[in-house]
Protein backbone atom coordinates (compact mmCIF):
# COMPACT_ATOMS: atom_id res chain seq x y z
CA UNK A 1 -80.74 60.38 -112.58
CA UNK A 2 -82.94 62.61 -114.86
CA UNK A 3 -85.69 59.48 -114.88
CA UNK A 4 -85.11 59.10 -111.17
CA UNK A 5 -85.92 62.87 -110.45
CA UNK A 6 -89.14 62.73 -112.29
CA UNK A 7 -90.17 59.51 -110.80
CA UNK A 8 -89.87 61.29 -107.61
CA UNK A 9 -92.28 64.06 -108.97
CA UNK A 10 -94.63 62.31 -110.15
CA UNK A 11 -94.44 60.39 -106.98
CA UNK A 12 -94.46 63.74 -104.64
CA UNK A 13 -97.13 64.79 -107.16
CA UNK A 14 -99.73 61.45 -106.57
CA UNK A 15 -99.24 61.67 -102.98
CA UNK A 16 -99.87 65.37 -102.88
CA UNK A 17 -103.30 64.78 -105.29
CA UNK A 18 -103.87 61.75 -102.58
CA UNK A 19 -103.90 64.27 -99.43
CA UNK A 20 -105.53 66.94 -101.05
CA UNK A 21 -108.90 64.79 -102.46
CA UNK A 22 -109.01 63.68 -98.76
CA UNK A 23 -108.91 66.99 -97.82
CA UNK A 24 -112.00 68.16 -99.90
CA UNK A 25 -113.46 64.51 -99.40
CA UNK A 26 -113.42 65.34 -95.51
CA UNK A 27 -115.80 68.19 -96.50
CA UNK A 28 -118.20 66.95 -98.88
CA UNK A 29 -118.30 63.41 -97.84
CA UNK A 30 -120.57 61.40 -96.04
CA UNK A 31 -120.38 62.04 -92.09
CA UNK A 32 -120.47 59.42 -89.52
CA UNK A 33 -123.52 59.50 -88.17
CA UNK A 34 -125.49 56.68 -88.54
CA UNK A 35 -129.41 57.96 -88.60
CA UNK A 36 -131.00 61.08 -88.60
CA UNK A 37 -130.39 63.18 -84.95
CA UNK A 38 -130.94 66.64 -83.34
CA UNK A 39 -127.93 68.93 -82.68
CA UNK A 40 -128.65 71.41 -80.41
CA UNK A 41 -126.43 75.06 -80.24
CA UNK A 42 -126.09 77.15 -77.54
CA UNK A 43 -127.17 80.52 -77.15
CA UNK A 44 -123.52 82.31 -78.07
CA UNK A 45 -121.46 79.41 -79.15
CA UNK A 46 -119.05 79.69 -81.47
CA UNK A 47 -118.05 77.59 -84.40
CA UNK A 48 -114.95 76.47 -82.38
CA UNK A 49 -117.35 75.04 -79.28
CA UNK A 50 -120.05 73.66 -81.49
CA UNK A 51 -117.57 71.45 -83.21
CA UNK A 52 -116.23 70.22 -80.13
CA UNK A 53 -119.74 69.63 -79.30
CA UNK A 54 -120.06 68.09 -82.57
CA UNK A 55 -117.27 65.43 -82.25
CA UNK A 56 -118.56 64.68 -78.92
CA UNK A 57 -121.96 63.94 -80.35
CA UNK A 58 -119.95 61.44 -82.87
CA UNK A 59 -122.01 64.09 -85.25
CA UNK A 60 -118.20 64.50 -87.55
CA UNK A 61 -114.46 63.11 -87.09
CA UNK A 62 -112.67 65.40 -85.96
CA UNK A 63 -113.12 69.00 -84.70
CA UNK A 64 -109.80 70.79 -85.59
CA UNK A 65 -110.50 68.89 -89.53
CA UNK A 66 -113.96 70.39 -89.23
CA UNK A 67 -112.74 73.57 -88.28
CA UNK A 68 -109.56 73.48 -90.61
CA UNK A 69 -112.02 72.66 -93.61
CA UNK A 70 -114.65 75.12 -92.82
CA UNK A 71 -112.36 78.03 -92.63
CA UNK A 72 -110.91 77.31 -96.09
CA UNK A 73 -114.08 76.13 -98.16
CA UNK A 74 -117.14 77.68 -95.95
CA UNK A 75 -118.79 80.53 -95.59
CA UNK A 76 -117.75 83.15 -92.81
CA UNK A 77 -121.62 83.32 -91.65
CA UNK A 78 -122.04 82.74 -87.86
CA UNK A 79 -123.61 79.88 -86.90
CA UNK A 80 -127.06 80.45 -84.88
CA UNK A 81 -128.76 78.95 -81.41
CA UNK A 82 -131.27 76.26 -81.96
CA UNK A 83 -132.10 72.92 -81.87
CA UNK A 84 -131.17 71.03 -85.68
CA UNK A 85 -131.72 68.17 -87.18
CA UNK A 86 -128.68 66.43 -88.84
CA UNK A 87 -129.66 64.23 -91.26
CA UNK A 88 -128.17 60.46 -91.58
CA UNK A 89 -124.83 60.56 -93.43
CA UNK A 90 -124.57 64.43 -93.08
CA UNK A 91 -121.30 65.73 -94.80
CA UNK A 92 -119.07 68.56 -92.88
CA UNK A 93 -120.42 70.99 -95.79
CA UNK A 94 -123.59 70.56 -94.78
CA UNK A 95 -124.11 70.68 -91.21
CA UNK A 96 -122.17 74.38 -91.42
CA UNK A 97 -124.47 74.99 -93.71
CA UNK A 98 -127.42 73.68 -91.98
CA UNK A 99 -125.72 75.70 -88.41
CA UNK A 100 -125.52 79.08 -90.85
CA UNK A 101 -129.10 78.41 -91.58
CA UNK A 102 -131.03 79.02 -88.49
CA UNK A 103 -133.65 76.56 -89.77
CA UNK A 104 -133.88 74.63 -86.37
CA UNK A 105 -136.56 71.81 -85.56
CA UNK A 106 -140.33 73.29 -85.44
CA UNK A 107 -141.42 72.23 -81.97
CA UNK A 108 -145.14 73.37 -81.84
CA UNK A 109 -147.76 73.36 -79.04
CA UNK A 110 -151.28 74.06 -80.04
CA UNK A 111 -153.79 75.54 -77.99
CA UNK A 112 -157.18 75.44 -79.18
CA UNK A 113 -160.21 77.98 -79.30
CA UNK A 114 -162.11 77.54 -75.65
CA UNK A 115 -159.63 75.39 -73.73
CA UNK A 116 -159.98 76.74 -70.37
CA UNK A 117 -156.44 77.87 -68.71
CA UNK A 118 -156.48 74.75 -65.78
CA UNK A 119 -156.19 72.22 -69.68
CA UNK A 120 -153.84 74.89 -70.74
CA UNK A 121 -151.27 74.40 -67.66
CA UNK A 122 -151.71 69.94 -68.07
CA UNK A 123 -150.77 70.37 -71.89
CA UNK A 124 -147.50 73.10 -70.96
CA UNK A 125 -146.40 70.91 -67.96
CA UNK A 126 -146.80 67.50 -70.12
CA UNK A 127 -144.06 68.91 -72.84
CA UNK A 128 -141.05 67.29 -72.07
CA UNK A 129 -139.38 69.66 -74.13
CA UNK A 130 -139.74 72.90 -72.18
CA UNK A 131 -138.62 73.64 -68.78
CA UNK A 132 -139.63 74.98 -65.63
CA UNK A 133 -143.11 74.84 -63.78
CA UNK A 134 -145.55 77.35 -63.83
CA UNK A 135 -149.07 78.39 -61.83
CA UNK A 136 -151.79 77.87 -64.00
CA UNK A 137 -152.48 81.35 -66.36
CA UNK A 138 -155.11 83.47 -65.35
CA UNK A 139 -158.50 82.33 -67.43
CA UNK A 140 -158.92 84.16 -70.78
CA UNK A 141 -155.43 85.55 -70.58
CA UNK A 142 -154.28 83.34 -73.35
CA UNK A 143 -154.55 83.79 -77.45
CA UNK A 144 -155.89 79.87 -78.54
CA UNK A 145 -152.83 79.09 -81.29
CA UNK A 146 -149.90 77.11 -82.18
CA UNK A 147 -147.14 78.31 -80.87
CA UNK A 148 -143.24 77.03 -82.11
CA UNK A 149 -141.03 77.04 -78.90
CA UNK A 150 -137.01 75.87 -78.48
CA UNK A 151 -136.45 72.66 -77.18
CA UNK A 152 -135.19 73.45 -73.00
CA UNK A 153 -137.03 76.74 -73.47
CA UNK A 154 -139.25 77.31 -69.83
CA UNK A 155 -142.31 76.91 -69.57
CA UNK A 156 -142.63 80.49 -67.91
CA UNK A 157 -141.41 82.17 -71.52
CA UNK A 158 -144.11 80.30 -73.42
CA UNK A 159 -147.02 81.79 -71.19
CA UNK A 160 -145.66 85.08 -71.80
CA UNK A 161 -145.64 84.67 -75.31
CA UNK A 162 -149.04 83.20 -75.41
CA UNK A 163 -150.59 86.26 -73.37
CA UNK A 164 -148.53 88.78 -74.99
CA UNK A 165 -150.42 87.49 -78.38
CA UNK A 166 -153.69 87.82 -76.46
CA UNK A 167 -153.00 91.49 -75.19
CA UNK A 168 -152.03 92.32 -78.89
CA UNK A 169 -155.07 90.58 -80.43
CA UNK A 170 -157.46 92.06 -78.21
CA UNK A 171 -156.52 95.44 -78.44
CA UNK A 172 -156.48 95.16 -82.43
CA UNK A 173 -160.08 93.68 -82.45
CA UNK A 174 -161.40 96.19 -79.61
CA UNK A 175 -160.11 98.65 -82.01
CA UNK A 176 -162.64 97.04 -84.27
CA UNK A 177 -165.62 97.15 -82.23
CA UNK A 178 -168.63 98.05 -83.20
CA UNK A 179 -171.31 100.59 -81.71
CA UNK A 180 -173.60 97.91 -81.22
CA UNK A 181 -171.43 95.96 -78.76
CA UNK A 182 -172.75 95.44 -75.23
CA UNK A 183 -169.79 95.62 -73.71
CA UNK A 184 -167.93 98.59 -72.08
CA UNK A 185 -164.43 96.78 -71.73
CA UNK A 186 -162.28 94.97 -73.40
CA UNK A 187 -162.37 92.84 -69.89
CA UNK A 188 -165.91 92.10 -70.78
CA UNK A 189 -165.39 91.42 -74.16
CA UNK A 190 -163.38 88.41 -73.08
CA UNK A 191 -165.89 87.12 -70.64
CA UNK A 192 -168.69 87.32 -73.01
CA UNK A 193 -166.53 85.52 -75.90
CA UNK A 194 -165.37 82.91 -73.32
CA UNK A 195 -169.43 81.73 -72.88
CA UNK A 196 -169.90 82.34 -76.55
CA UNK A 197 -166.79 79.70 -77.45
CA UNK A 198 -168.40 77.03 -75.09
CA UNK A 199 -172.04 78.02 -76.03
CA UNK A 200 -170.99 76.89 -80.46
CA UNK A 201 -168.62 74.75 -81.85
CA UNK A 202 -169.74 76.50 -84.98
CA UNK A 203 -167.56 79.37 -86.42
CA UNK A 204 -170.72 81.07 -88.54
CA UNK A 205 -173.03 80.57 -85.78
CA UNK A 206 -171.02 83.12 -83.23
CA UNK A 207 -171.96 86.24 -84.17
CA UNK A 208 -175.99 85.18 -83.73
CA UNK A 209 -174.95 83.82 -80.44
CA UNK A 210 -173.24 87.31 -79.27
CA UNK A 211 -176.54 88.41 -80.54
CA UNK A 212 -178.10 86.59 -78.29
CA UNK A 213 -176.22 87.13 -75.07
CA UNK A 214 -176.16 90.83 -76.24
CA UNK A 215 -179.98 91.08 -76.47
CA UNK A 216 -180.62 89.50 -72.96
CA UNK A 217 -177.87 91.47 -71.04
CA UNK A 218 -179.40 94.92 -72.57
CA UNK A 219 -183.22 93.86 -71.34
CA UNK A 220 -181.63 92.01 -67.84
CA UNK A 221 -182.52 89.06 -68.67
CA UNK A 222 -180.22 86.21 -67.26
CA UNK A 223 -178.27 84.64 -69.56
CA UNK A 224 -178.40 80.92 -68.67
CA UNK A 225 -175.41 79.60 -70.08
CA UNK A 226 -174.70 76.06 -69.22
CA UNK A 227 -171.07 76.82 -69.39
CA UNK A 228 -171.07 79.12 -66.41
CA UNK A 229 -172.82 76.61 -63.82
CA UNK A 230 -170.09 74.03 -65.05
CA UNK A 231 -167.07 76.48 -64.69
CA UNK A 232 -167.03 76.66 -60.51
CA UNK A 233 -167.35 72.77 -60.52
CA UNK A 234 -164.71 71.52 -62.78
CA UNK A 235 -162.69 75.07 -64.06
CA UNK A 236 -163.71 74.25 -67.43
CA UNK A 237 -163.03 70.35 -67.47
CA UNK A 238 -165.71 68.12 -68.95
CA UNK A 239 -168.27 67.64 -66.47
CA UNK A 240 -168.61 63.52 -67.87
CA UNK A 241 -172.79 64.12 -66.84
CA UNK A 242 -175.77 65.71 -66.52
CA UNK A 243 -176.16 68.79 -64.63
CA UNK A 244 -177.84 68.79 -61.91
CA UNK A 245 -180.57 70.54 -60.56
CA UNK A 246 -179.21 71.96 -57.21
CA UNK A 247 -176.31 72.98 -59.92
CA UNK A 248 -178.71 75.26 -61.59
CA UNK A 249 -179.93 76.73 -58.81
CA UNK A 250 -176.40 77.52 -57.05
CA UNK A 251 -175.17 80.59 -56.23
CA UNK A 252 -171.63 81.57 -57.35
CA UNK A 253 -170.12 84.60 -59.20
CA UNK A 254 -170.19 82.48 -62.34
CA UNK A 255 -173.72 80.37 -62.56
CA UNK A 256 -175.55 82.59 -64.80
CA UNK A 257 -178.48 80.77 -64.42
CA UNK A 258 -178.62 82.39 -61.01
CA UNK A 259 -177.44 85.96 -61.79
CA UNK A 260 -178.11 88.70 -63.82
CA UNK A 261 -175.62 90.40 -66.11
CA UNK A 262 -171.69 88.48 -66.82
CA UNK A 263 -169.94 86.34 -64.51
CA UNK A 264 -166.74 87.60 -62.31
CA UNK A 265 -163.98 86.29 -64.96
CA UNK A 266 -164.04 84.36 -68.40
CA UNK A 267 -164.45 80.63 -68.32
CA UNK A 268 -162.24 79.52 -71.00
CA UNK A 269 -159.84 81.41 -73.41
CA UNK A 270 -161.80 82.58 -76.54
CA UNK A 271 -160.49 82.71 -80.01
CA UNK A 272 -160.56 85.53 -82.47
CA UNK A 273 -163.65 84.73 -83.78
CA UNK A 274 -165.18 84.56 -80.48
CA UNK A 275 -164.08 87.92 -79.58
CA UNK A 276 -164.80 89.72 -82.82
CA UNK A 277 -168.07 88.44 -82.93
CA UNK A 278 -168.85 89.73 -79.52
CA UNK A 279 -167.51 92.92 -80.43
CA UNK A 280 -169.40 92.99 -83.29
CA UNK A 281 -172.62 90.83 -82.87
CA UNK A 282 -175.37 90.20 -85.64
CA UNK A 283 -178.25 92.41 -85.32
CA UNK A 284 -180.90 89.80 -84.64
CA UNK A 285 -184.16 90.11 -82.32
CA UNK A 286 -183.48 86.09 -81.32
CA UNK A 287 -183.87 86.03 -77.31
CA UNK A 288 -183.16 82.04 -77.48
CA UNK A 289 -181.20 79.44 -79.33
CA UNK A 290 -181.78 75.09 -78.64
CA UNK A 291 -179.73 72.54 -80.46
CA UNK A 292 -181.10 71.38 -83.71
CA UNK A 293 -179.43 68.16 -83.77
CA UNK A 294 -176.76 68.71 -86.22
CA UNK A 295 -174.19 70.06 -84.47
CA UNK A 296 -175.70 73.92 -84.81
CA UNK A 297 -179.07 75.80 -83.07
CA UNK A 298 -182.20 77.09 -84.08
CA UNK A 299 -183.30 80.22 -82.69
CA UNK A 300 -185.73 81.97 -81.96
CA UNK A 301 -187.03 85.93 -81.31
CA UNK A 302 -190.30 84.75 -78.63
CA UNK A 303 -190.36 81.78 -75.82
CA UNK A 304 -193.25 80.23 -77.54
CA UNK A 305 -191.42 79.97 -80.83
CA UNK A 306 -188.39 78.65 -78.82
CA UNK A 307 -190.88 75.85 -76.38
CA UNK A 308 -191.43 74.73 -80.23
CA UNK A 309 -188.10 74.29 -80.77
CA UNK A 310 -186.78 72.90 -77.73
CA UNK A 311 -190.40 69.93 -78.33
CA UNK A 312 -188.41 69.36 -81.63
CA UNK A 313 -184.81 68.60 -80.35
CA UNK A 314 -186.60 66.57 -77.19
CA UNK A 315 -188.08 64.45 -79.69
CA UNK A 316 -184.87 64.30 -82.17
CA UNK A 317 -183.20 63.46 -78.75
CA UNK A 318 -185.77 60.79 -77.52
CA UNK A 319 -185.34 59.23 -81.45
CA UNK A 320 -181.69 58.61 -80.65
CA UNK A 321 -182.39 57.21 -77.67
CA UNK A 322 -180.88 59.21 -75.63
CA UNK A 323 -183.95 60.00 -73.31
């Protein structure tokens, strides 16, 4: 009987060592699913929902195992809202973990220096990711960026983001400004930065341009900014030609080839760089700037010096072959 009782203990004893490795097993070993997947969580779910969720998704087993398991061997964090990535093979341990984290997926949207808002609105609305339609932004209103946003987050949200960054930018570098700025607002300050974006793709090359802009609008001088007679025609879009002559000579509130002084409104969304170099322009006499062929200008303080110039990049341009 004595050898029969112990038998039975050891027995009782296996069995019990059996159930419990399954039971941590369940929590530390490999998941179900198959390949790597995104898990999203609901603004104020609970642990209890998202495991339902979860077992829907075929992301673990069983919920009430999940839920049994986490209470016993996981942390008491709460979990937070966001979109996840659950890797292939995931164990229960670590998608609580990964939940507790808050590290969702990075969904980014870049919008670069001098993309005019009408380019803007195509790249938002062509996010299948985000939600919602939206008018297209007002021109210069938005700070070029990357921006993370939620998967299912609207379309409407991002915007606001993207011009509450521009507000906050532009009131830090009009801060800035220097007493040599032509401008009077920070209003103008974004139209002038807006030309100066189009006018150079080259970062070290913006303040001369400001310069520039800043010399001719103090004398009255026009401007003549090939950006501004392209802006009524295409809001900002490549024009795919040559301008034409009865271009130039049109009269809009934008074609500064036909006005005095800054257009009605920006014509693109300027970068930092942009901005702070029209808030604080190099102190140069240059009235004129021509391409010089690679990729930057020459400039130049008198129009004979700058006739010179403009000779050279004619040739450079009939070289090419593109004359």
């Amino acid at each position: 009987m004595r050898r029969a009782g112990c038998l039975i203990l050891i027995i009782g004893l296996a069995i019990a060592a059996f159930f419990a490795f399954r039971f941590v097993h369940g929590w530390t070993g490999e998941g179900p699913t198959t390949a790597n997947r995104t898990f999203v969580v609901a603004e104020g779910a609970t642990l209890t929902s998202a495991a339902v969720a979860l077992k829907e998704a075929g992301v673990i087993r069983s919920a009430d195992a999940f839920l049994a398991r986490a209470k016993l061997f996981g942390s008491s964090d709460p979990i937070k809202a966001g979109e996840y990535l659950i890797p292939k093979g995931a164990s229960n341990a670590d998608i609580l973990a990964i939940l507790q984290g808050g590290k969702a997926v990075a969904r980014m949207v870049t919008i670069p220096e001098g993309m005019p808002s009408i380019l803007v609105h195509e790249r938002l609305m062509a996010q299948k990711e985000l939600t919602g339609s939206i008018p297209i932004p007002a021109e210069g209103s938005i700070l070029p960026d990357s921006y993370a946003f939620d998967k299912g987050e609207t379309r409407a949200a991002l915007v606001k983001r993207m011009q509450a960054a521009m507000t906050k930018a532009l009131a830090e570098l009009w801060a800035q400004r220097s007493p040599t700025t032509v401008v009077k607002t920070p209003e103008q300050a974004i139209i002038l930065a807006s030309i100066v974006e189009k006018e150079t793709g080259v970062p070290t090359e913006r303040p001369t341009v400001a310069g520039v802009y800043s010399n001719r609008l103090r004398t009255g001088m026009m401007l003549q900014a090939d950006p501004t007679i392209i802006y009524p025609i295409t809001k900002g879009k490549p024009l795919g030609r040559r301008i034409r002559k009865s271009e130039i000579a049109a009269v809009n509130d934008y074609n500064t080839y036909a006005m005095t002084g800054l257009p009605k409104g920006p014509i693109a969304n300027p970068g930092r760089l942009s901005i702070l170099a029209v808030l604080q322009p190099a102190q140069t006499r240059a009235l004129y700037f021509v391409a010089d062929g690679k990729g930057g200008h020459i400039f130049a303080d008198t129009l004979q010096q700058h006739n010179e110039n403009v000779r050279k990049w004619f040739e450079i341009r009939r070289q090419r072959g593109e004359l």
